[in-house]
C-alpha atoms as a PDB file:
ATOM      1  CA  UNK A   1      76.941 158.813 112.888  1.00  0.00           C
ATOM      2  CA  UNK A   2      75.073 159.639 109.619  1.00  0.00           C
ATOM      3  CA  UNK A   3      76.228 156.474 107.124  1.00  0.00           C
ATOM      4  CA  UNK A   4      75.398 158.725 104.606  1.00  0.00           C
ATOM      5  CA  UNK A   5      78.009 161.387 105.763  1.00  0.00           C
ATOM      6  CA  UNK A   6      80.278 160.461 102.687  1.00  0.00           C
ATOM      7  CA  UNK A   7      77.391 161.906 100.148  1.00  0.00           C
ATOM      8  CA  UNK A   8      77.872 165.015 101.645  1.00  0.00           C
ATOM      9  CA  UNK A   9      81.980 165.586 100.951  1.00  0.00           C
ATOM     10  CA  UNK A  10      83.522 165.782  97.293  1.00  0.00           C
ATOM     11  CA  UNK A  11      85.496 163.216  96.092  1.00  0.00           C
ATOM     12  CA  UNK A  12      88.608 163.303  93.811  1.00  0.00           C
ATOM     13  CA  UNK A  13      88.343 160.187  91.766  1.00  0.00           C
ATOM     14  CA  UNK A  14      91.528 157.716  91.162  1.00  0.00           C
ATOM     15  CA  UNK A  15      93.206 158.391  87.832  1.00  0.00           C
ATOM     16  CA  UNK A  16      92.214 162.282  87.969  1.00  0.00           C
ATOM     17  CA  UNK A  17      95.095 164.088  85.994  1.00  0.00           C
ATOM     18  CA  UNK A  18      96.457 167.718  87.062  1.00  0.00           C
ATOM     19  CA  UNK A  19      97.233 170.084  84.575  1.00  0.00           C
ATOM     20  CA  UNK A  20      97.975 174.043  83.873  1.00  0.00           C
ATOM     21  CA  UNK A  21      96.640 175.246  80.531  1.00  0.00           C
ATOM     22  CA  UNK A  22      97.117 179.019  79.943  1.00  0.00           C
ATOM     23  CA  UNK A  23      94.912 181.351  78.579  1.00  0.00           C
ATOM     24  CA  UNK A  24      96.234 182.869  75.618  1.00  0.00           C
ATOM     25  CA  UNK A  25      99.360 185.006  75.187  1.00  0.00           C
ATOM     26  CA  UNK A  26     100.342 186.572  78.684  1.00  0.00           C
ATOM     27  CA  UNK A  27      96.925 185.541  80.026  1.00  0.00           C
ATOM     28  CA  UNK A  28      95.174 187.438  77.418  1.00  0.00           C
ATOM     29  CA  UNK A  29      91.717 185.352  77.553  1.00  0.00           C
ATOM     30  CA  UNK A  30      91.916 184.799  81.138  1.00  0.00           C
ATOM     31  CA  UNK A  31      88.736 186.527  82.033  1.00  0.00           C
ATOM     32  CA  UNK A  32      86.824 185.321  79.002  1.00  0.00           C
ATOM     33  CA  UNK A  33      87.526 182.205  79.690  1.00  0.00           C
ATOM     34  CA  UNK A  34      86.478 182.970  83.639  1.00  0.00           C
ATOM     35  CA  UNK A  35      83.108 183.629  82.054  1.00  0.00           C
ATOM     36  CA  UNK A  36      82.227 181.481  79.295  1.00  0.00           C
ATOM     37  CA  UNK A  37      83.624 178.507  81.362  1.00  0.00           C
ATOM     38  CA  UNK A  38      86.191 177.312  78.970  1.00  0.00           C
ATOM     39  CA  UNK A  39      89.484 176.792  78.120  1.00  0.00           C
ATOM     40  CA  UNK A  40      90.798 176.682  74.477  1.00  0.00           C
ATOM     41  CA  UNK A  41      94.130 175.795  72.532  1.00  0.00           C
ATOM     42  CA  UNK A  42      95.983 177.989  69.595  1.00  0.00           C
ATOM     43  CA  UNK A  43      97.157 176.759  66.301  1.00  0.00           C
ATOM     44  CA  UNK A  44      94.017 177.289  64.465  1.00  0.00           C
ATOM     45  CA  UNK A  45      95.474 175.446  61.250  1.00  0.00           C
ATOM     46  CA  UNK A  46      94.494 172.129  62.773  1.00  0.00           C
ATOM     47  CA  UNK A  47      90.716 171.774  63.223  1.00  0.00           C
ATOM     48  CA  UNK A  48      90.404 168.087  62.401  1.00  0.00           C
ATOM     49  CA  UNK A  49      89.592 167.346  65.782  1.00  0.00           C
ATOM     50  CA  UNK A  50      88.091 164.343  64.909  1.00  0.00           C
ATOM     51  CA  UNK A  51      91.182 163.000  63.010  1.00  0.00           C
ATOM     52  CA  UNK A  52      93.633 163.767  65.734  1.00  0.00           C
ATOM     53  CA  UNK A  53      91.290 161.443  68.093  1.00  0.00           C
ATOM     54  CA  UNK A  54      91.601 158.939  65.697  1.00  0.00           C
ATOM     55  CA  UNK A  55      95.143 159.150  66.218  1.00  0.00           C
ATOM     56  CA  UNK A  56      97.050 156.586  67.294  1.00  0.00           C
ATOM     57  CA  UNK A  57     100.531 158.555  68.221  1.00  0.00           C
ATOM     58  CA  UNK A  58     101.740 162.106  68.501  1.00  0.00           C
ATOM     59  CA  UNK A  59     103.856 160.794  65.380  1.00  0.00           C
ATOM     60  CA  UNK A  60     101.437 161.498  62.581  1.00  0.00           C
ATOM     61  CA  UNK A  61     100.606 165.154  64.046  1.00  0.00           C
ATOM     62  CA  UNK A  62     103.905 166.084  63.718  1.00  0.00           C
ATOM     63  CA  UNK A  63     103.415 165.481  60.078  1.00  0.00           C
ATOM     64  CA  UNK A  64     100.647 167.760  59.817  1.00  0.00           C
ATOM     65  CA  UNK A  65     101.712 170.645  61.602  1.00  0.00           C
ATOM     66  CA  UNK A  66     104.918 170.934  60.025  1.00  0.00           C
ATOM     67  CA  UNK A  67     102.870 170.643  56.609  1.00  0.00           C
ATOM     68  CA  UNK A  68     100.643 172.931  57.595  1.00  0.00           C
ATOM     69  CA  UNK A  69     102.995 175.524  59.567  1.00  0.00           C
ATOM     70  CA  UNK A  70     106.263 175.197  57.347  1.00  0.00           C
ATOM     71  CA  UNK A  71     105.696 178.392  55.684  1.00  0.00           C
ATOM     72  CA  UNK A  72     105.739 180.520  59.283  1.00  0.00           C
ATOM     73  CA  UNK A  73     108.473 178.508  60.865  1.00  0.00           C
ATOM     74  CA  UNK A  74     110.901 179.030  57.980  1.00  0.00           C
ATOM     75  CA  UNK A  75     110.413 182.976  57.971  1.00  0.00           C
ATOM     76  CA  UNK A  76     111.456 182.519  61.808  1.00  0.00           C
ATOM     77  CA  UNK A  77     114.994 183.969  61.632  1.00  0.00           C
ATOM     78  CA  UNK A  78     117.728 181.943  62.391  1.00  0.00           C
ATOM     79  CA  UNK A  79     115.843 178.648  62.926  1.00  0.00           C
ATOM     80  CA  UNK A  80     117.797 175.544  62.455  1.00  0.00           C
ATOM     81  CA  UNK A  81     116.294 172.814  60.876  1.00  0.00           C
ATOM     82  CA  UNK A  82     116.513 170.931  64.079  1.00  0.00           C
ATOM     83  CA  UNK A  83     114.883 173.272  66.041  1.00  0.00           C
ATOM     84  CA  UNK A  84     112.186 173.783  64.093  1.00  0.00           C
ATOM     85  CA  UNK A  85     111.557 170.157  64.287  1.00  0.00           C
ATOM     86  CA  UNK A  86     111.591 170.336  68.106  1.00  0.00           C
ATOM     87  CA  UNK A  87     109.259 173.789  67.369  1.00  0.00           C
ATOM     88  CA  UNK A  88     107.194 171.237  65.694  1.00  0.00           C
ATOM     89  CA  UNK A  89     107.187 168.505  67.815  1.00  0.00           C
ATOM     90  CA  UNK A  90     106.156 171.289  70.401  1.00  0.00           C
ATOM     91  CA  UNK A  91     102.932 172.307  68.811  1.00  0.00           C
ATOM     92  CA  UNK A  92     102.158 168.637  68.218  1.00  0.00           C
ATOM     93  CA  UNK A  93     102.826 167.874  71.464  1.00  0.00           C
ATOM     94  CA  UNK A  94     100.239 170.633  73.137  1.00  0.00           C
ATOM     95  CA  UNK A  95      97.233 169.575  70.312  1.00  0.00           C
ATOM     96  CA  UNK A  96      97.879 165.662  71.077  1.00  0.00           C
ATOM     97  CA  UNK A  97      97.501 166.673  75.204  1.00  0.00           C
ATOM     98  CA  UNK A  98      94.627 168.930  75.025  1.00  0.00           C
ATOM     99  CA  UNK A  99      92.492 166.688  72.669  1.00  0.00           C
ATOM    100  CA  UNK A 100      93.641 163.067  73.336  1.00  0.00           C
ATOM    101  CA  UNK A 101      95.415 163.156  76.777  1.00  0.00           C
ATOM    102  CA  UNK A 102      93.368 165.901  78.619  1.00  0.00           C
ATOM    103  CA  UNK A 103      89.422 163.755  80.210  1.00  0.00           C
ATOM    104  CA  UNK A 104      86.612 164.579  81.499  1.00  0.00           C
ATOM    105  CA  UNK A 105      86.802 165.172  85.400  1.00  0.00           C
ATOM    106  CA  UNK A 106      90.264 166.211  84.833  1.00  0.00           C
ATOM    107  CA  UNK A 107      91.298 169.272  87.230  1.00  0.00           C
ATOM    108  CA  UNK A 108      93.375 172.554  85.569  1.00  0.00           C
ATOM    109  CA  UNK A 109      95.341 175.222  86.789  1.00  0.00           C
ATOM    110  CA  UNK A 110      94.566 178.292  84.500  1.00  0.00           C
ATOM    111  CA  UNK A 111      96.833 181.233  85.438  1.00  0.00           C
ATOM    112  CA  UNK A 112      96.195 184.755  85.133  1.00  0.00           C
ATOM    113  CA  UNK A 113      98.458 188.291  85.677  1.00  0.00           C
ATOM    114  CA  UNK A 114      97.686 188.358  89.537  1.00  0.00           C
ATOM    115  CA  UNK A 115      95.284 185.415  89.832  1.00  0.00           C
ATOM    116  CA  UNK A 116      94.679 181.693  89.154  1.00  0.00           C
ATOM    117  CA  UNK A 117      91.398 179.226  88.445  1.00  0.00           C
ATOM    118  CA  UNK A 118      90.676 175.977  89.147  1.00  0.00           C
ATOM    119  CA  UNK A 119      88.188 174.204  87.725  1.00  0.00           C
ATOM    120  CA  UNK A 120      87.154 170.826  86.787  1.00  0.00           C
ATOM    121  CA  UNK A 121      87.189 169.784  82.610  1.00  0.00           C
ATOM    122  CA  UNK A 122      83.529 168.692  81.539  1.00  0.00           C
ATOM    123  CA  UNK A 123      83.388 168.327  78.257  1.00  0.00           C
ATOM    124  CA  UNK A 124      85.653 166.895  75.012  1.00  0.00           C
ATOM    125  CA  UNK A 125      87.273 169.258  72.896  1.00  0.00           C
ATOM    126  CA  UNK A 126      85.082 170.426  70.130  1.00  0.00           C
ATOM    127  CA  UNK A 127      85.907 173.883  67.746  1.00  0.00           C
ATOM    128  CA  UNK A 128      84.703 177.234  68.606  1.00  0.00           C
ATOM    129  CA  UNK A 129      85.468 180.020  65.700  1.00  0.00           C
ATOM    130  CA  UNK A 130      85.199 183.803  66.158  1.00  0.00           C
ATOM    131  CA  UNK A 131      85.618 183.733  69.748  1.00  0.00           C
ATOM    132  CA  UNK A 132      89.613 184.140  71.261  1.00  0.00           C
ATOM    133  CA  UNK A 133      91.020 185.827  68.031  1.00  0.00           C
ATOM    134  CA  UNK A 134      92.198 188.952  69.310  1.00  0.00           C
ATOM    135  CA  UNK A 135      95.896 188.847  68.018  1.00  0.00           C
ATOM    136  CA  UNK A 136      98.715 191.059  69.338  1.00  0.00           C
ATOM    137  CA  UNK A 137     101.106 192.454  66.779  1.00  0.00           C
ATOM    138  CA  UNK A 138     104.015 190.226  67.719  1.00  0.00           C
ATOM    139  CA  UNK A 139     104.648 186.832  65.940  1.00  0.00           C
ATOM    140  CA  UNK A 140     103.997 184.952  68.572  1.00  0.00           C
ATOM    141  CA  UNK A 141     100.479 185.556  68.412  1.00  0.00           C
ATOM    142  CA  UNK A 142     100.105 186.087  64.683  1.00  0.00           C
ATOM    143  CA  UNK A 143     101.221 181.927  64.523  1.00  0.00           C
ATOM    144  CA  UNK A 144      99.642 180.583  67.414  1.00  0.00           C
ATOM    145  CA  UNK A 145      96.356 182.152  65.846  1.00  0.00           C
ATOM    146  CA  UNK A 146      93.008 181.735  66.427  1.00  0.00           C
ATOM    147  CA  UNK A 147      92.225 179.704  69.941  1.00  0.00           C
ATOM    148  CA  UNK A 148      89.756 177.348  68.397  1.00  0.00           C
ATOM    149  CA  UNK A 149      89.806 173.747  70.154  1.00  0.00           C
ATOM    150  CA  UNK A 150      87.911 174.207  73.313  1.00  0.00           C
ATOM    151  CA  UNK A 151      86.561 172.475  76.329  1.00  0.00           C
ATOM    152  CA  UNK A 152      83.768 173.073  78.745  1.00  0.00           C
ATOM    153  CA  UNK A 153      85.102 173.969  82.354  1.00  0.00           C
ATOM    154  CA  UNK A 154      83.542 173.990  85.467  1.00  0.00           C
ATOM    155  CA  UNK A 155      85.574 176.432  87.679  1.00  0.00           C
ATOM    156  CA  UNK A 156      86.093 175.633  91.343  1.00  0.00           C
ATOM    157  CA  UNK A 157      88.164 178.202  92.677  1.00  0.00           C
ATOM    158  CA  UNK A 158      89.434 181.628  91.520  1.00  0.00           C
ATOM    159  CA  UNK A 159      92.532 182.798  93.899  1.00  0.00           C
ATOM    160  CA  UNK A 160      94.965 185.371  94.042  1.00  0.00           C
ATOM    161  CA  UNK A 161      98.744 184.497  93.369  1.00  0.00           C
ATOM    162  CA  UNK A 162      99.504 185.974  96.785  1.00  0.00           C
ATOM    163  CA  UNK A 163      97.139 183.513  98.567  1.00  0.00           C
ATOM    164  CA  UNK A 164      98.894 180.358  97.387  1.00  0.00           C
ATOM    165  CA  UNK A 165     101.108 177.507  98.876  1.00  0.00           C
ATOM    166  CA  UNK A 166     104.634 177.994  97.563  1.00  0.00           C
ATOM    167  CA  UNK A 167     105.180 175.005  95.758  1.00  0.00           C
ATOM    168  CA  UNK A 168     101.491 175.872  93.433  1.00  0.00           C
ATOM    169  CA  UNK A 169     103.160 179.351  92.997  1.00  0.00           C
ATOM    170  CA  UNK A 170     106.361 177.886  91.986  1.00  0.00           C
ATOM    171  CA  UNK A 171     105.199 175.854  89.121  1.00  0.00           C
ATOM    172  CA  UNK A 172     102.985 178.741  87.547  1.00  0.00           C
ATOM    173  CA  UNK A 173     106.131 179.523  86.050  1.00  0.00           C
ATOM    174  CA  UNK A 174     106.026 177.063  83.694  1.00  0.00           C
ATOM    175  CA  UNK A 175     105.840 178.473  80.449  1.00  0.00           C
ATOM    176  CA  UNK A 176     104.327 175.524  78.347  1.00  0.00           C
ATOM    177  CA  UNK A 177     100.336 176.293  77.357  1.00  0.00           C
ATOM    178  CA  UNK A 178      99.585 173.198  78.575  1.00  0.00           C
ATOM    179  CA  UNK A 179     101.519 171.137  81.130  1.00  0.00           C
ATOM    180  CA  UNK A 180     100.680 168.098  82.684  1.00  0.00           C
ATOM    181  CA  UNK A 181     101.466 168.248  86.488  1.00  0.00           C
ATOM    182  CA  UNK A 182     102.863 164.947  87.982  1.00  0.00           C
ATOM    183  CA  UNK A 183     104.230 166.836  91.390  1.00  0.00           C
ATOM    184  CA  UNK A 184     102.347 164.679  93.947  1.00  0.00           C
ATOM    185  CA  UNK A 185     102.703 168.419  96.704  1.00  0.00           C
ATOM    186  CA  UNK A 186     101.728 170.626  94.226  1.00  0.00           C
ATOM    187  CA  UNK A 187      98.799 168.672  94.051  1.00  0.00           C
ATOM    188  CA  UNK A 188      98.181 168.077  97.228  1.00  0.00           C
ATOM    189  CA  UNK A 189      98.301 172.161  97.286  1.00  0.00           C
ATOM    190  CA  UNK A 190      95.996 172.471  94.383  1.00  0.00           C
ATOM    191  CA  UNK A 191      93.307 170.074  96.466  1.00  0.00           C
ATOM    192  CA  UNK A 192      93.256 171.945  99.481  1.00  0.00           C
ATOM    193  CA  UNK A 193      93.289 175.172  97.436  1.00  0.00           C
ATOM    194  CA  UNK A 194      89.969 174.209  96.094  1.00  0.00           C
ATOM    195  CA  UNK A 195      88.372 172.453  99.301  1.00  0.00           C
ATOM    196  CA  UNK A 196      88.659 172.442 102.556  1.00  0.00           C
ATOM    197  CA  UNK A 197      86.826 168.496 103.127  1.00  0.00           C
ATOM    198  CA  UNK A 198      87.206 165.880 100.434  1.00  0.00           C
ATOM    199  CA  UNK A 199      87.504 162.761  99.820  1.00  0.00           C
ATOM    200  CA  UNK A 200      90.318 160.669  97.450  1.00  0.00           C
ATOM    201  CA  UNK A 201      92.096 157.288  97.316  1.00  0.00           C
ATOM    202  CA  UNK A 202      89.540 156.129  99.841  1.00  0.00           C
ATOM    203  CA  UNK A 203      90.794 158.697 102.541  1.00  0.00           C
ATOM    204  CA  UNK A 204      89.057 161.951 103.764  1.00  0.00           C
ATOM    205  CA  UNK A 205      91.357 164.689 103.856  1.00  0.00           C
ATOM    206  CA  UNK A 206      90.201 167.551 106.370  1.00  0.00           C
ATOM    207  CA  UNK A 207      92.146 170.861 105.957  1.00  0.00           C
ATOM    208  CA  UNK A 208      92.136 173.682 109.362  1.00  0.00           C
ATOM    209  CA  UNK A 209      93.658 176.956 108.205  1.00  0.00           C
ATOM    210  CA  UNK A 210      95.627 179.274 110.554  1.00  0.00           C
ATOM    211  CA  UNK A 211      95.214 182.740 109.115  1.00  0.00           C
ATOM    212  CA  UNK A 212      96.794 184.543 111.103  1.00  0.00           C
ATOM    213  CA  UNK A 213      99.233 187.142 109.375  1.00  0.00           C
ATOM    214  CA  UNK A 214     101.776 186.664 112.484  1.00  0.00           C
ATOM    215  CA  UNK A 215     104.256 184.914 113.922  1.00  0.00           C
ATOM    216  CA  UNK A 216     102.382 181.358 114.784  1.00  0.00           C
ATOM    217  CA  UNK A 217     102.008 181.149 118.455  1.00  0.00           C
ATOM    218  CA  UNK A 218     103.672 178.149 119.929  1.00  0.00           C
ATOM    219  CA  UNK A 219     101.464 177.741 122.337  1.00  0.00           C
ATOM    220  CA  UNK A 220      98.673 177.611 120.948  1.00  0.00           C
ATOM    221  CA  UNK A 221      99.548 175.551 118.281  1.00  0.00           C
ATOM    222  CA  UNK A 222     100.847 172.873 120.443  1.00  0.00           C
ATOM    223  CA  UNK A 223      97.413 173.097 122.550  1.00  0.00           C
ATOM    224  CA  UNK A 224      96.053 172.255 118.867  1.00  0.00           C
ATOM    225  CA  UNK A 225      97.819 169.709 117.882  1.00  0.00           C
ATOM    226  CA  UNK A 226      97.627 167.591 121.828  1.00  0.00           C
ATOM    227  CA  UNK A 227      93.695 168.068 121.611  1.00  0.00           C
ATOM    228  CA  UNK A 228      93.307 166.968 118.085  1.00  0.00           C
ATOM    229  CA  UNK A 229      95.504 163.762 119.034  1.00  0.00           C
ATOM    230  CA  UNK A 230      93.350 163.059 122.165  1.00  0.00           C
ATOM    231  CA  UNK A 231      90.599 163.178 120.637  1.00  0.00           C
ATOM    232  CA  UNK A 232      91.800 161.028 118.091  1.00  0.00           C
ATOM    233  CA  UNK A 233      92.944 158.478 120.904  1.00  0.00           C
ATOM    234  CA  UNK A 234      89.307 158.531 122.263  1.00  0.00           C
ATOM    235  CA  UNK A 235      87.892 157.712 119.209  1.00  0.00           C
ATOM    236  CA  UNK A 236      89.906 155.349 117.023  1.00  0.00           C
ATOM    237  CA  UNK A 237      88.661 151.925 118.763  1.00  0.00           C
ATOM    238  CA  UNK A 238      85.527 152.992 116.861  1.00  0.00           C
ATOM    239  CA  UNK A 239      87.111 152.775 113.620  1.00  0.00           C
ATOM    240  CA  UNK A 240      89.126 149.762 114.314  1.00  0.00           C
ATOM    241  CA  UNK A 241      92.431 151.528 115.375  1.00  0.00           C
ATOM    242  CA  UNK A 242      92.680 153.290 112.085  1.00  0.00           C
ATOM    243  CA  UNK A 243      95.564 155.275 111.897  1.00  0.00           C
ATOM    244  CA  UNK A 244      95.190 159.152 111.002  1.00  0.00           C
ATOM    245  CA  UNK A 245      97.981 161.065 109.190  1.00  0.00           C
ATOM    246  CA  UNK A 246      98.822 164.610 109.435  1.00  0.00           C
ATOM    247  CA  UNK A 247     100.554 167.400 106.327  1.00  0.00           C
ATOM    248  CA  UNK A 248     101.428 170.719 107.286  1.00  0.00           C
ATOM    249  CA  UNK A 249     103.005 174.311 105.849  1.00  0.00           C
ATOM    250  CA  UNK A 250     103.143 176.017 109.099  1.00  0.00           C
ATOM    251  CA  UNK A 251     103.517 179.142 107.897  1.00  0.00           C
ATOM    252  CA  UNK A 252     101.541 182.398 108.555  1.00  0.00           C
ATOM    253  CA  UNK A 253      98.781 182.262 107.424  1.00  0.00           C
ATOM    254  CA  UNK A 254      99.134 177.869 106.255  1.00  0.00           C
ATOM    255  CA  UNK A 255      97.178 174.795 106.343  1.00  0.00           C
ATOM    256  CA  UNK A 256      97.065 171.333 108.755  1.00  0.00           C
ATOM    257  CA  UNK A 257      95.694 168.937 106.702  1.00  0.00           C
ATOM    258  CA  UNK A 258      94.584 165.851 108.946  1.00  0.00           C
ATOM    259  CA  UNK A 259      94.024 162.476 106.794  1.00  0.00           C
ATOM    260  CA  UNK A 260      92.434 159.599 107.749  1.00  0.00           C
ATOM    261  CA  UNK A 261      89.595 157.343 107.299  1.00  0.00           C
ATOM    262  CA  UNK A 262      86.140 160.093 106.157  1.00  0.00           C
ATOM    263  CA  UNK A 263      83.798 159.349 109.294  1.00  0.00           C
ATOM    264  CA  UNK A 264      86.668 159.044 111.611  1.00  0.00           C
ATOM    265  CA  UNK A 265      88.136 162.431 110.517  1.00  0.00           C
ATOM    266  CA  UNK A 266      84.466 164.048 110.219  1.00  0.00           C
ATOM    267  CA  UNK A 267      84.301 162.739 114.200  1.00  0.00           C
ATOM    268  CA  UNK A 268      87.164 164.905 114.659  1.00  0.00           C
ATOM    269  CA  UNK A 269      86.192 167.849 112.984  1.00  0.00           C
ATOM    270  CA  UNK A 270      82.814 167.915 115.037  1.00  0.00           C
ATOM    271  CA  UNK A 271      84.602 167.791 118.208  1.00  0.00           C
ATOM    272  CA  UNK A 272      87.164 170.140 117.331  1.00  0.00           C
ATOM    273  CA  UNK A 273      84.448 172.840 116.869  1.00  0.00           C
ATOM    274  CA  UNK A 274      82.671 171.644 119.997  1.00  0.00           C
ATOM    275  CA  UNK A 275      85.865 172.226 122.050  1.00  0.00           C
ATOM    276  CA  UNK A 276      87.346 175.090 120.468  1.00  0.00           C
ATOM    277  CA  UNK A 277      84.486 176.841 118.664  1.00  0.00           C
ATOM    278  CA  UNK A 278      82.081 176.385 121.210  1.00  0.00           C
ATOM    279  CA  UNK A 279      79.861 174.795 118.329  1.00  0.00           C
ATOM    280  CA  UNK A 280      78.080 171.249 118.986  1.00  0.00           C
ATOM    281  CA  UNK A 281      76.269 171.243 115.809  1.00  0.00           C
ATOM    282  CA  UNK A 282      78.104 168.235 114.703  1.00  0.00           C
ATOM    283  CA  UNK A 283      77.760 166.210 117.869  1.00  0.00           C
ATOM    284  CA  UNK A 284      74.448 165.991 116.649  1.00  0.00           C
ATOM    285  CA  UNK A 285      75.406 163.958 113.920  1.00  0.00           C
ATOM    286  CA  UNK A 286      77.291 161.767 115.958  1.00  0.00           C
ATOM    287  CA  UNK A 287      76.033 158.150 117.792  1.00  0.00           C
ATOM    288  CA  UNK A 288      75.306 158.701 121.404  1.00  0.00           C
ATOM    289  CA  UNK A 289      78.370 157.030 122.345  1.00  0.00           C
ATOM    290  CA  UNK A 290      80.441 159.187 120.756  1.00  0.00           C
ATOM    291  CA  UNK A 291      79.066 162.247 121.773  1.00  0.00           C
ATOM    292  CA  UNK A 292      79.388 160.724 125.427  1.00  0.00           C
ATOM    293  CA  UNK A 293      82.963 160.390 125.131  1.00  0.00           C
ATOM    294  CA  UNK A 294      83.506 163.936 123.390  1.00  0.00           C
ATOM    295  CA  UNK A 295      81.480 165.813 126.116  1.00  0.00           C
ATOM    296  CA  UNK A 296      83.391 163.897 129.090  1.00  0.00           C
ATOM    297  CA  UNK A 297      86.806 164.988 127.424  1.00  0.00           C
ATOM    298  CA  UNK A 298      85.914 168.577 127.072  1.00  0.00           C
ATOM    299  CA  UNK A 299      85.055 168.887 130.559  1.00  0.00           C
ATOM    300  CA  UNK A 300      88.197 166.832 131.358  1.00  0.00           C
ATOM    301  CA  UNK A 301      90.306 168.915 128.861  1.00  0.00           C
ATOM    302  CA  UNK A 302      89.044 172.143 128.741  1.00  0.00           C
ATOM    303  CA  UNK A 303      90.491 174.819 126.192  1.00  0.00           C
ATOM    304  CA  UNK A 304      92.345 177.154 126.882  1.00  0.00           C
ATOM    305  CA  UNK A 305      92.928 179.300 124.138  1.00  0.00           C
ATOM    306  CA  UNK A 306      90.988 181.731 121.448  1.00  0.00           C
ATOM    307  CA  UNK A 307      90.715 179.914 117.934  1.00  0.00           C
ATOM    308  CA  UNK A 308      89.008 182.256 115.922  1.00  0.00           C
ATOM    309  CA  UNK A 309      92.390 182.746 113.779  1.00  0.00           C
ATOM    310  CA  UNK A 310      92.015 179.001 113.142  1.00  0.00           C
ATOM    311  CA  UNK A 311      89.610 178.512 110.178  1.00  0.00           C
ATOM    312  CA  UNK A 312      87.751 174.966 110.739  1.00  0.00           C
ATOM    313  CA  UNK A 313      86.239 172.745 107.340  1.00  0.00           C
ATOM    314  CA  UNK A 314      83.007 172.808 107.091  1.00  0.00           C
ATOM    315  CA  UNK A 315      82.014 170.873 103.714  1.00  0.00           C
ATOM    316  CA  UNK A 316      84.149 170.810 100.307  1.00  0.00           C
ATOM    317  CA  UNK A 317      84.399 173.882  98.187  1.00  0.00           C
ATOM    318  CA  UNK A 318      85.446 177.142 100.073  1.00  0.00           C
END
């Protein structure tokens, strides 16, 4: 097989944080920000962006937002004292994420009314003026202000809310404009959301969709599922017995998410589509032995069932 095959499939790098960051009140900057590839943070009061990197602790930001935001959290009516320093410890808390906590190569969840991106953070935060400052009449707004610390974004993926595993759809209810996402399924969710073939923590992850809007058919699933593991059998002397792991959310449609070593799961993949697809374009990548052993088994083993509900990987982004 092609020892360059790895070049070919994304990879996740280790320490990559998850994170939603909304787009304004009640999404109102989703699309702009779909377009200008960006992502940006209220509060327009503090633009010292340099200062707050220079910060040491969320501590001293307090400080300056309640300095500068006093005035508008007194008029709130009603406000303890000791809510308003939680209020402020709030605002402090978003600034200090989105400028200090929030890297490069970092992946965000941006939510919308009826949609979602994904994308991929490229760029420190630097001050854009004149740009997300449409304000709604209610307070909210009329505090947050301006959106004015920004960050380049490349997006990945832009979804409907409908389309998504339940545990990403769950946690778009958080209300916070920027959360940091530490739920290892969510995302796992978010991954396969955006690709279909990647690579992270040194394992390829391969993702088969059944899309079927009906009931899944035992069957057929089963047939799946005994083909993929003799294959897998066939094959895994060549990769010195590694072992291959399996996720699933069989739902209708849902994903089966086989993990395992890249070029072992790649092998996989190719005969998957040779024996259910009909497709040997990947045997071609494969070493003469192995495409030996693959074309013996599917004339051993031959499928039984239609698969074109099943949608196979192919490489990385949808």
């Amino acid at each position: 097989m092609n020892s360059n095959i790895d070049c070919c499939i994304p990879k996740i790098k280790d320490g990559t944080n998850y994170w939603i960051v909304r787009s304004g009140v009640e999404g109102k900057y989703f699309n702009q920000f779909y377009y200008d590839n960006c992502i940006a943070l209220g509060w327009d009061k503090i633009d010292n962006i340099n200062l707050i990197k220079g910060l040491k602790s969320v501590e001293t930001l307090k400080n300056i937002v309640k300095k500068e935001y006093s005035n508008e959290l007194n008029e709130i009516n009603n406000l303890k004292k000791s809510n308003i320093n939680r209020k402020v410890g709030d605002i402090a808390n978003k600034i200090y994420k989105f400028i200090n906590e929030l890297k490069v190569g970092d992946i965000i969840v941006t939510p919308g009314k009826d949609e979602i991106l994904i994308g991929e953070v490229t760029s420190d935060a630097f001050l854009v003026c004149n740009k997300y400052n449409k304000l709604s009449l209610d307070k909210k707004s009329e505090r947050i202000g301006e959106l004015n610390k920004a960050r380049s974004v490349k997006w990945l993926k832009r979804i409907n809310r409908d389309e998504l595993e339940p545990n990403l759809r769950l946690i778009l209810r958080v209300y916070h404009g920027i959360a940091h996402i530490n739920n290892e399924q969510v995302i796992t969710e978010i991954n396969r959301t955006i690709y279909n073939f990647y690579i992270t923590n040194n394992e390829g992850h391969t993702i088969y969709r059944i899309n079927s809007q009906e009931s899944i058919d035992f069957s057929k699933y089963a047939n799946f599922i005994n083909h993929i593991n003799g294959i897998y059998e066939l094959i895994k002397d060549d990769f010195k017995d590694e072992k291959m792991t399996i996720k699933t959310n069989v739902q209708s449609p849902g994903p089966i998410e086989l993990i395992g070593n890249s070029r072992m799961v790649k092998v996989i993949l190719a005969a998957a589509n040779s024996l259910f697809k009909n497709n040997d374009e990947g045997l071609e990548e494969l070493d003469p032995r192995q495409r030996k052993k693959i074309k013996e088994y599917k004339q051993k083993n031959p499928n039984t069932h239609d698969y074109n509900d099943y949608e196979f990987p192919s490489f990385g982004t949808y």
